[in-house]
PDB file of N, CA and C in Angstrom:
ATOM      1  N   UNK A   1       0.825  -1.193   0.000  1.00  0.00           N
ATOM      2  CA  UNK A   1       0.000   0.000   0.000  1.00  0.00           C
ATOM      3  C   UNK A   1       0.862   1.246   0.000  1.00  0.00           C
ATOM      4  N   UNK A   2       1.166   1.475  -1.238  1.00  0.00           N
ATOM      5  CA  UNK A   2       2.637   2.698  -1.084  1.00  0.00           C
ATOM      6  C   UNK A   2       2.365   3.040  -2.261  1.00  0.00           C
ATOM      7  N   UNK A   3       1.598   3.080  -3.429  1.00  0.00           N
ATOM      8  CA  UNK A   3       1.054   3.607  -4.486  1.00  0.00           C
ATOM      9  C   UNK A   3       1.132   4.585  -4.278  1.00  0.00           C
ATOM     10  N   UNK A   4       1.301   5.657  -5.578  1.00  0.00           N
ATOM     11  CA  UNK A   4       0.682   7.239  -5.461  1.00  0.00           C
ATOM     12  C   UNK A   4       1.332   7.974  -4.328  1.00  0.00           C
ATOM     13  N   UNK A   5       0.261   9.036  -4.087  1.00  0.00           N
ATOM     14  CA  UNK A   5       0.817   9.848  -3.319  1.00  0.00           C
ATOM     15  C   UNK A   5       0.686   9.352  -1.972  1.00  0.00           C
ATOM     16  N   UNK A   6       1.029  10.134  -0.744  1.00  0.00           N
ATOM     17  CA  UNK A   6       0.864   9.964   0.881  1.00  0.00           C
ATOM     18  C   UNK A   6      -0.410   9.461   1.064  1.00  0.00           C
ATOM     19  N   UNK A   7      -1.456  10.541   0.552  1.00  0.00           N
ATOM     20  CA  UNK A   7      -2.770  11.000   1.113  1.00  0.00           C
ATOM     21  C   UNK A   7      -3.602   9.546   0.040  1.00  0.00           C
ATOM     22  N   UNK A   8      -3.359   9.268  -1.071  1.00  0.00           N
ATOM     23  CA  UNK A   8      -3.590   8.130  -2.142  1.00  0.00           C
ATOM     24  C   UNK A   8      -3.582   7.017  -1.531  1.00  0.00           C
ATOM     25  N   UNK A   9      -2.372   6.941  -1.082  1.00  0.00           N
ATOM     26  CA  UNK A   9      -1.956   5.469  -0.491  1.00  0.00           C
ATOM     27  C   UNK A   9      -3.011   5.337   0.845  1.00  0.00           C
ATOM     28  N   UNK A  10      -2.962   5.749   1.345  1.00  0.00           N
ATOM     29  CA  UNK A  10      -3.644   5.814   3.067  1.00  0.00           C
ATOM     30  C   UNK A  10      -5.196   5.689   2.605  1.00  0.00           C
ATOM     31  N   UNK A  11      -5.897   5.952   1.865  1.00  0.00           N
ATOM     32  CA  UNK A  11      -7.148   6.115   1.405  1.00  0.00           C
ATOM     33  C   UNK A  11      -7.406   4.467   1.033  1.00  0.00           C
ATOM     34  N   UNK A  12      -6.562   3.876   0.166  1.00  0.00           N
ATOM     35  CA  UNK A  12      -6.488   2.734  -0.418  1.00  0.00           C
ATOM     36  C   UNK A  12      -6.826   1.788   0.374  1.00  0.00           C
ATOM     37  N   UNK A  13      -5.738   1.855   1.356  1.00  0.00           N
ATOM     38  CA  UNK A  13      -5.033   0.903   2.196  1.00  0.00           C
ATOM     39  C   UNK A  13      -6.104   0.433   3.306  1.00  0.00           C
ATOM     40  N   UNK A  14      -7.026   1.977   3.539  1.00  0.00           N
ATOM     41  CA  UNK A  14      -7.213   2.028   4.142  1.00  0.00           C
ATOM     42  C   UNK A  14      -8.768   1.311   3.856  1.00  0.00           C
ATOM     43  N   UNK A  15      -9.242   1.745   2.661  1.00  0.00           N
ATOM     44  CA  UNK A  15     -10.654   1.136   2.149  1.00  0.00           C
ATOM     45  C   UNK A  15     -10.365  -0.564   1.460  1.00  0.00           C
ATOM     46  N   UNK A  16      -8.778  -0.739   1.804  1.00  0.00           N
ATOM     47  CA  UNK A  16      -8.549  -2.867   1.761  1.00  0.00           C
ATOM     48  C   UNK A  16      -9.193  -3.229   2.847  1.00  0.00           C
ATOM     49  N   UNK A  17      -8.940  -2.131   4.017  1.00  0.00           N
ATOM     50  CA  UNK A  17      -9.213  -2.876   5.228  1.00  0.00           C
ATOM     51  C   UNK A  17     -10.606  -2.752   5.728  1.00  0.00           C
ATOM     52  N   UNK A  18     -11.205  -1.817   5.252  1.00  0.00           N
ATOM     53  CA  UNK A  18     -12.860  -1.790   5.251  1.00  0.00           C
ATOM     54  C   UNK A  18     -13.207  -3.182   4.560  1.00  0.00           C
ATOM     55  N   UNK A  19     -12.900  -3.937   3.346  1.00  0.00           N
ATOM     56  CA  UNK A  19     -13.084  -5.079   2.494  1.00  0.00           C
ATOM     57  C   UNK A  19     -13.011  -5.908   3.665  1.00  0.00           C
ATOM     58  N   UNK A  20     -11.877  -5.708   4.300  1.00  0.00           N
ATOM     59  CA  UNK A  20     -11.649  -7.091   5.467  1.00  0.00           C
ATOM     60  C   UNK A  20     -13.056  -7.572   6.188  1.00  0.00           C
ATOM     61  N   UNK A  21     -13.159  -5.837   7.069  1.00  0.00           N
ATOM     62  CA  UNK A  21     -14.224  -5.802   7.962  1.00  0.00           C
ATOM     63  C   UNK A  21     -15.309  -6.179   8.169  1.00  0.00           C
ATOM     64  N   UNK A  22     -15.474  -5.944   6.604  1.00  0.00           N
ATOM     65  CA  UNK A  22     -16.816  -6.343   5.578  1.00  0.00           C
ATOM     66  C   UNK A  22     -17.054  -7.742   5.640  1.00  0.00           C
ATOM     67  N   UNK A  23     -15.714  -8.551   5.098  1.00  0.00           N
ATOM     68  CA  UNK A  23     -15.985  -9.752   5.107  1.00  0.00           C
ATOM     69  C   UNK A  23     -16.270 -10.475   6.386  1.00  0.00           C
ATOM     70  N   UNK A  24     -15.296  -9.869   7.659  1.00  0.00           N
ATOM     71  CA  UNK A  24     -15.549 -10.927   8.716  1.00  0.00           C
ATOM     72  C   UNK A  24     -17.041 -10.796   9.474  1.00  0.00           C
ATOM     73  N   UNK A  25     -17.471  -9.217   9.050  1.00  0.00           N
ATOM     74  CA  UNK A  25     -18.591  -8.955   9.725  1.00  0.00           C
ATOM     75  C   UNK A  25     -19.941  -9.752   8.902  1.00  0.00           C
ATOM     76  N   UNK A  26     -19.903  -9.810   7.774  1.00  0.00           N
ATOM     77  CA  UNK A  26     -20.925 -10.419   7.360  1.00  0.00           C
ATOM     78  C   UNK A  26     -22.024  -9.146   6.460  1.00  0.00           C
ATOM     79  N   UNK A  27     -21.523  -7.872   6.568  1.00  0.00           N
ATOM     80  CA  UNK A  27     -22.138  -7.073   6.546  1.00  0.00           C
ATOM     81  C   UNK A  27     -21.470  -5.574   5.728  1.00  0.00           C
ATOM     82  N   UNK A  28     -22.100  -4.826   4.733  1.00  0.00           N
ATOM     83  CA  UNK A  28     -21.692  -4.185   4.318  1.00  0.00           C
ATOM     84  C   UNK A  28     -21.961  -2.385   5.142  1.00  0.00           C
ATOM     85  N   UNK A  29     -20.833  -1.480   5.279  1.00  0.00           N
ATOM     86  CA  UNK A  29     -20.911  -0.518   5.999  1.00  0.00           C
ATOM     87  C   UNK A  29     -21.126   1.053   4.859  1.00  0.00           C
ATOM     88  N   UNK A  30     -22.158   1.659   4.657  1.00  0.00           N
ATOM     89  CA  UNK A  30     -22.397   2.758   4.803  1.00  0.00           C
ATOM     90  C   UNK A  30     -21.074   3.807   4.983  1.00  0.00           C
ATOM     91  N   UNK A  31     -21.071   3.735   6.349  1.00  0.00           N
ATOM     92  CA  UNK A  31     -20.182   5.036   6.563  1.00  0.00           C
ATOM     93  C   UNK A  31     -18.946   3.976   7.369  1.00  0.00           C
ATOM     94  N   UNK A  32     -17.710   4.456   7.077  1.00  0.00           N
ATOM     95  CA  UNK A  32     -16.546   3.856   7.394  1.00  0.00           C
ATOM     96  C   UNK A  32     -15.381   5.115   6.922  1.00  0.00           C
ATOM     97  N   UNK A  33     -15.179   5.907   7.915  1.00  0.00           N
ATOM     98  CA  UNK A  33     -14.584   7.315   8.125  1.00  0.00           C
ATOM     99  C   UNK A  33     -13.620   6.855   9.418  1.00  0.00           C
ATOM    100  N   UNK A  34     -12.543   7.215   9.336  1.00  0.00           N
ATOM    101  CA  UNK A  34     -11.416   6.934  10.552  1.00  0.00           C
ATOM    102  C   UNK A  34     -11.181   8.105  11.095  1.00  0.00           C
ATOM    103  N   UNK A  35     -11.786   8.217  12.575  1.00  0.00           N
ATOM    104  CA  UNK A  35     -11.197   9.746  12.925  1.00  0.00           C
ATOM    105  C   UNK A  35     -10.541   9.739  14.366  1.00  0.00           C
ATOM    106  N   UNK A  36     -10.062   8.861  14.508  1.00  0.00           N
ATOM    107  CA  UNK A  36      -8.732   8.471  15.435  1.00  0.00           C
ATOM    108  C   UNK A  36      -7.504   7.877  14.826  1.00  0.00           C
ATOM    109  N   UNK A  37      -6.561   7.721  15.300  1.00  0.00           N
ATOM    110  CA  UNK A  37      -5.407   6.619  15.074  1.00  0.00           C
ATOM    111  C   UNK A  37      -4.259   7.059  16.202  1.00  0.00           C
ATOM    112  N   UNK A  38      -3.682   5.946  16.439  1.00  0.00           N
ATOM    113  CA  UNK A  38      -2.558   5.678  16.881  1.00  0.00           C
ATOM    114  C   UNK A  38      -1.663   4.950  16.381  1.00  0.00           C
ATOM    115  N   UNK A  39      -0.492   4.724  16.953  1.00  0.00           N
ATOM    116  CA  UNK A  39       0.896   3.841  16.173  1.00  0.00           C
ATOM    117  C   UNK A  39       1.840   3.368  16.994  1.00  0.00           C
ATOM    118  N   UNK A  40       2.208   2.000  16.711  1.00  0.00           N
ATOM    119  CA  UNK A  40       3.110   1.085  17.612  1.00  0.00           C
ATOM    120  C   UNK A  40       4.004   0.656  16.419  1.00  0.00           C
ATOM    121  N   UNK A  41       5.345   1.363  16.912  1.00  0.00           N
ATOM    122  CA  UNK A  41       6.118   0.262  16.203  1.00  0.00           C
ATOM    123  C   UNK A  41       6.762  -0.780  16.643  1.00  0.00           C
ATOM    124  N   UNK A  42       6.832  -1.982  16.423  1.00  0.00           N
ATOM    125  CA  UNK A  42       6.890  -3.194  15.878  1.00  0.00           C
ATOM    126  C   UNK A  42       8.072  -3.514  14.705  1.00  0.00           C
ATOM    127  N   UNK A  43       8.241  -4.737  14.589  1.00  0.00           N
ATOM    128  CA  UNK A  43       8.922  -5.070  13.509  1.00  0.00           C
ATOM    129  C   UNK A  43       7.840  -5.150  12.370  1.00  0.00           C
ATOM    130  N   UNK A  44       7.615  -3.900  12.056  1.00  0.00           N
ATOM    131  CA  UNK A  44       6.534  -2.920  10.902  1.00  0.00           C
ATOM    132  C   UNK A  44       5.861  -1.976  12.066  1.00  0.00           C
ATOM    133  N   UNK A  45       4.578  -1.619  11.537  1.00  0.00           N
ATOM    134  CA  UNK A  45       4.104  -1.053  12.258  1.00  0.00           C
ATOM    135  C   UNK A  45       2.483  -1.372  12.247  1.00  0.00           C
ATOM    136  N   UNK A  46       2.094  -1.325  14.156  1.00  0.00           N
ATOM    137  CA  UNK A  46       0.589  -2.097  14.001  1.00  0.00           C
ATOM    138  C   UNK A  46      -0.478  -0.175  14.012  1.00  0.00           C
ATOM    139  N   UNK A  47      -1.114  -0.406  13.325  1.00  0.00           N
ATOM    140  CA  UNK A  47      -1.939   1.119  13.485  1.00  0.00           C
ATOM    141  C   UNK A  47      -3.680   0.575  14.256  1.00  0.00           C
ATOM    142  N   UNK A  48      -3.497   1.626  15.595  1.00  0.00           N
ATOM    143  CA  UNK A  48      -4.753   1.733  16.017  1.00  0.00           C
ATOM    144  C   UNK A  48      -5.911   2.415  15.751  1.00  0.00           C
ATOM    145  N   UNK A  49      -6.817   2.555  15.102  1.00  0.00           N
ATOM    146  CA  UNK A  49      -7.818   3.062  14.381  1.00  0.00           C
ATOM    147  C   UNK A  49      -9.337   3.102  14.849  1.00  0.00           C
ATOM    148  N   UNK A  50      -9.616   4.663  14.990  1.00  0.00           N
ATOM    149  CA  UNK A  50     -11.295   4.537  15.619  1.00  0.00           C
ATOM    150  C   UNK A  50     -11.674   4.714  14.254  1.00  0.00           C
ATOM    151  N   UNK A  51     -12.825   4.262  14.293  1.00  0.00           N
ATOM    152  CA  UNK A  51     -13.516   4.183  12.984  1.00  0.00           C
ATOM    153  C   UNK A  51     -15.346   4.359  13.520  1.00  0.00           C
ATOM    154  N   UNK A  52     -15.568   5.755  12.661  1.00  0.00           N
ATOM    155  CA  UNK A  52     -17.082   5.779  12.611  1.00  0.00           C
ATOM    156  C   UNK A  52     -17.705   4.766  11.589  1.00  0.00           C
ATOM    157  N   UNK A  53     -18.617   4.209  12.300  1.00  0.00           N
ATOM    158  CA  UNK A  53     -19.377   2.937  10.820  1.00  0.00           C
ATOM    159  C   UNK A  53     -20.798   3.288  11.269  1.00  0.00           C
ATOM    160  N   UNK A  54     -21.291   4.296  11.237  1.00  0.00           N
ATOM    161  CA  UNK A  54     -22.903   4.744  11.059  1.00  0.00           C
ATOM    162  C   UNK A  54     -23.515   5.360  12.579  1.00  0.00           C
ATOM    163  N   UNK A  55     -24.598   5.679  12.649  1.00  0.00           N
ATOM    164  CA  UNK A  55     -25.915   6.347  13.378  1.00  0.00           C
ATOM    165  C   UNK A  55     -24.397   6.750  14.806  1.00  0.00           C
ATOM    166  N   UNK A  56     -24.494   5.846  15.846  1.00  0.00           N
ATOM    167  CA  UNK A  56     -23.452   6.545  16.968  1.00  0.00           C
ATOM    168  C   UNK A  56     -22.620   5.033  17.395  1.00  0.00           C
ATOM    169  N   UNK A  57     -22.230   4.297  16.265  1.00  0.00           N
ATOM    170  CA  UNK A  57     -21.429   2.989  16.532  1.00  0.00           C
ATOM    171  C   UNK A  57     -20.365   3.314  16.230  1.00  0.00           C
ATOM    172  N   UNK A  58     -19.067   2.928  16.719  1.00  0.00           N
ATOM    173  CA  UNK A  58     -17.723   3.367  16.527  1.00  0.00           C
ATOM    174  C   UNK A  58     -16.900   1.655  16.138  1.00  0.00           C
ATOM    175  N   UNK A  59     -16.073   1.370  15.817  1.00  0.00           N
ATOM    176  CA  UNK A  59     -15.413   0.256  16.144  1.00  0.00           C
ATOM    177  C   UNK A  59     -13.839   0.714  16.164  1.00  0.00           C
ATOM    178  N   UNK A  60     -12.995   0.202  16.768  1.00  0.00           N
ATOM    179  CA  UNK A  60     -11.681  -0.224  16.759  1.00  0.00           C
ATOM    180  C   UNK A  60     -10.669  -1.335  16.468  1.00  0.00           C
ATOM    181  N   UNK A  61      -9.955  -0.821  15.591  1.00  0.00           N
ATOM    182  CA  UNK A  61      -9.421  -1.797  14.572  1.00  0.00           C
ATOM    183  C   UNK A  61      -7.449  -1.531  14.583  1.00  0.00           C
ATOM    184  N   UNK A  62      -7.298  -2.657  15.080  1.00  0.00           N
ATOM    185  CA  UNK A  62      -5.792  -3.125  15.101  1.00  0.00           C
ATOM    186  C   UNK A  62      -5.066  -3.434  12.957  1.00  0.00           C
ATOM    187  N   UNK A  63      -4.291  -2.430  12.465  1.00  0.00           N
ATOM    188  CA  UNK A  63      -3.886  -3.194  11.169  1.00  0.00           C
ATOM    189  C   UNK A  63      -2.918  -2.949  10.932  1.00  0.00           C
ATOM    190  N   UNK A  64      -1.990  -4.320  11.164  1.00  0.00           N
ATOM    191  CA  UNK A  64      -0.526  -4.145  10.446  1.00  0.00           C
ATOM    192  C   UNK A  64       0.393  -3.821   9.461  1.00  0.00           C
ATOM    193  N   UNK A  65       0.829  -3.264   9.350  1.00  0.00           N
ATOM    194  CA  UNK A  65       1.900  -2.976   8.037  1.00  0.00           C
ATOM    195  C   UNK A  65       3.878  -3.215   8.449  1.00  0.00           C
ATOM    196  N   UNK A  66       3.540  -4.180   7.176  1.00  0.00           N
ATOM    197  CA  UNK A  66       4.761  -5.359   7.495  1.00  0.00           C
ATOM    198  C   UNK A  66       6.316  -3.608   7.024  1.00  0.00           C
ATOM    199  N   UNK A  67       7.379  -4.346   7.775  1.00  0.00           N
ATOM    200  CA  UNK A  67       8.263  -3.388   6.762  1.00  0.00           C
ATOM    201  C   UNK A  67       8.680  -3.530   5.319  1.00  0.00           C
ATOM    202  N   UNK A  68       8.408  -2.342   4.495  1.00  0.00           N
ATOM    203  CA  UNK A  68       8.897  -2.492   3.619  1.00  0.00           C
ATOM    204  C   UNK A  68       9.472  -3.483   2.672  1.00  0.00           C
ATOM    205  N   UNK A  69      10.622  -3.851   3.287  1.00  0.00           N
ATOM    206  CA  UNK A  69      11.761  -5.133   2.348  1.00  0.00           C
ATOM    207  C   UNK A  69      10.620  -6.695   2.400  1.00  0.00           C
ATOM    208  N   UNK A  70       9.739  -6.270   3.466  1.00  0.00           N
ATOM    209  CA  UNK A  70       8.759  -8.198   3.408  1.00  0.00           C
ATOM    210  C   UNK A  70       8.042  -7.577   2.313  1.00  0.00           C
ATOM    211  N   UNK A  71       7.416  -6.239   1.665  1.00  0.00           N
ATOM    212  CA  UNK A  71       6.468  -6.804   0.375  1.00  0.00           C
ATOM    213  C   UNK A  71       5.482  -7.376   0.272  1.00  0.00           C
ATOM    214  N   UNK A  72       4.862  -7.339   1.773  1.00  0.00           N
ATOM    215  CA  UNK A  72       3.689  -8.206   2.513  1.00  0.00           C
ATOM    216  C   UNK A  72       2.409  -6.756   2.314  1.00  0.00           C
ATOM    217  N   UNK A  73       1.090  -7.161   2.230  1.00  0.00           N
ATOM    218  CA  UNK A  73      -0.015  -6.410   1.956  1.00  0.00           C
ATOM    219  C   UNK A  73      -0.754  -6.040   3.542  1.00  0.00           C
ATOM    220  N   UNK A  74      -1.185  -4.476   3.947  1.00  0.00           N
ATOM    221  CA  UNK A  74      -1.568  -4.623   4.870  1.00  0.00           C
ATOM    222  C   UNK A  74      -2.597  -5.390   5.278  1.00  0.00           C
ATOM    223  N   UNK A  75      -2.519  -5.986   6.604  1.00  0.00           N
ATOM    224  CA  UNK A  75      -3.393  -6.922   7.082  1.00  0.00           C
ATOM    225  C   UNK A  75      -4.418  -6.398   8.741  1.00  0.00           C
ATOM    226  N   UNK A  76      -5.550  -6.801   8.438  1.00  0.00           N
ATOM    227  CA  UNK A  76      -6.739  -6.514   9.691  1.00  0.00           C
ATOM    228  C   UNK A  76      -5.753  -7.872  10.632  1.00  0.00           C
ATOM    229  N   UNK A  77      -5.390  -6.646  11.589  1.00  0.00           N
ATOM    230  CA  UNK A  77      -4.789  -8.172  12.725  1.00  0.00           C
ATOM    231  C   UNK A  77      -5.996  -8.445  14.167  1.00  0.00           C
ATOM    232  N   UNK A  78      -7.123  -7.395  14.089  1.00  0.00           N
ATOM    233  CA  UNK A  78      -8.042  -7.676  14.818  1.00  0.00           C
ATOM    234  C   UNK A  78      -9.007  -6.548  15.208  1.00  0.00           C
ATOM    235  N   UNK A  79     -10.130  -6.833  15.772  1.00  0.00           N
ATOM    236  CA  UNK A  79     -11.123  -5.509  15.737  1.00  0.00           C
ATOM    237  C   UNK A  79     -11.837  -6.040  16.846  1.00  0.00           C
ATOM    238  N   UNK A  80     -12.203  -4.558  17.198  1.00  0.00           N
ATOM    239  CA  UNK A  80     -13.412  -4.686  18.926  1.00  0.00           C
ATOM    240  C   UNK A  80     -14.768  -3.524  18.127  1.00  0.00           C
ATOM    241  N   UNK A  81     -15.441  -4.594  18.307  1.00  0.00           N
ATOM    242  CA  UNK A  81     -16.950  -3.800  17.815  1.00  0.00           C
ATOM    243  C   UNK A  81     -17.533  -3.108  19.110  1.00  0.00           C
ATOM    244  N   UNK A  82     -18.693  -2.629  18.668  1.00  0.00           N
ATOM    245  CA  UNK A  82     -19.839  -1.926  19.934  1.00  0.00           C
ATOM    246  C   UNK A  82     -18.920  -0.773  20.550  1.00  0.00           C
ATOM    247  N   UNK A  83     -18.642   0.034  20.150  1.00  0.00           N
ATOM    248  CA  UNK A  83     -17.482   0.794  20.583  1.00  0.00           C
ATOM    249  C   UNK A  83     -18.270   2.097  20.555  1.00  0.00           C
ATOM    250  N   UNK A  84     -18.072   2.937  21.275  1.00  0.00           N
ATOM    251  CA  UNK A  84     -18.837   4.305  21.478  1.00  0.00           C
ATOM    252  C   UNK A  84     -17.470   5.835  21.071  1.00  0.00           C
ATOM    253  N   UNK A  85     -18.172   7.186  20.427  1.00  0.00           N
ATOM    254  CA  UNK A  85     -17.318   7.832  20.186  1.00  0.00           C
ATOM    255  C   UNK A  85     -16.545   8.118  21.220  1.00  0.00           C
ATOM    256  N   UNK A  86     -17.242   8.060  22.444  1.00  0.00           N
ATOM    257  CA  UNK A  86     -16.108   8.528  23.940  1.00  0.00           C
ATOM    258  C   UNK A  86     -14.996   7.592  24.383  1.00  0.00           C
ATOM    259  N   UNK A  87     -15.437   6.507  23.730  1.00  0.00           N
ATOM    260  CA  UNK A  87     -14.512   5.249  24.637  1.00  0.00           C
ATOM    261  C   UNK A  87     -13.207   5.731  24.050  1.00  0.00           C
ATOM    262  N   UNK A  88     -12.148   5.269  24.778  1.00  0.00           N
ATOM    263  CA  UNK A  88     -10.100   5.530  24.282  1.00  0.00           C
ATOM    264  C   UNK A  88      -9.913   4.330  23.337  1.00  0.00           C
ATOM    265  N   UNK A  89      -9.034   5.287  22.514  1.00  0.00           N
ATOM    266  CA  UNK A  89      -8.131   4.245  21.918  1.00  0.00           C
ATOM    267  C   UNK A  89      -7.186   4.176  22.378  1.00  0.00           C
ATOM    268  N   UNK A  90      -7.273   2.697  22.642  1.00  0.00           N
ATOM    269  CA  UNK A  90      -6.325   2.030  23.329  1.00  0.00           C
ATOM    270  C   UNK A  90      -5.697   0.684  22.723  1.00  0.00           C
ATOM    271  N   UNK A  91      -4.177   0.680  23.125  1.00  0.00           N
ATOM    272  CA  UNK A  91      -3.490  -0.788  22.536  1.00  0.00           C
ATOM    273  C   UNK A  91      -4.087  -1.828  22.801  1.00  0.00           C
ATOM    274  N   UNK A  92      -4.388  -3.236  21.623  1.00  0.00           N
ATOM    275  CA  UNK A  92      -5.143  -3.818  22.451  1.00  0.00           C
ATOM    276  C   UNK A  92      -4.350  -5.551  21.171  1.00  0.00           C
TER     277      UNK A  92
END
């Protein structure tokens, strides 16, 4: 996910991992807008992500990005649903 520009790439990468969400949830999302994040580095880096997905449901979503030289595609390494806009993002 390193296509294009900064703002290109992150959009992309970022609507693979909506595809993920999609799939494990069973369910297709409307609104899927990220207006948190955090960052752990790791051998890559894992990104913590609030994510609005409609009416006042939030979820939080763990997604890795391998370094560079692996050539590996970012991956959903895990998600906490039922999540409210007040709750923290937190490492998880």
């Amino acid at each position: 996910c390193s296509a294009g520009g900064a703002a290109w790439s992150r959009t992309y990468c970022f609507l693979k991992v909506k595809a993920q969400i999609e799939e494990k949830e069973g369910k297709t999302f409307d609104v899927f807008t990220a207006v948190e994040f955090k960052t752990q580095l790791v051998a890559g880096t894992n990104y913590f992500i609030k994510v609005h997905v409609g009416n006042e449901e939030f979820m939080h979503l763990r997604v890795f990005k391998s370094l560079p030289h692996e050539n590996e595609q970012l991956s959903l390494h895990s998600y906490q649903g039922s999540k409210t806009k007040h709750d923290e993002l937190a490492y998880f």
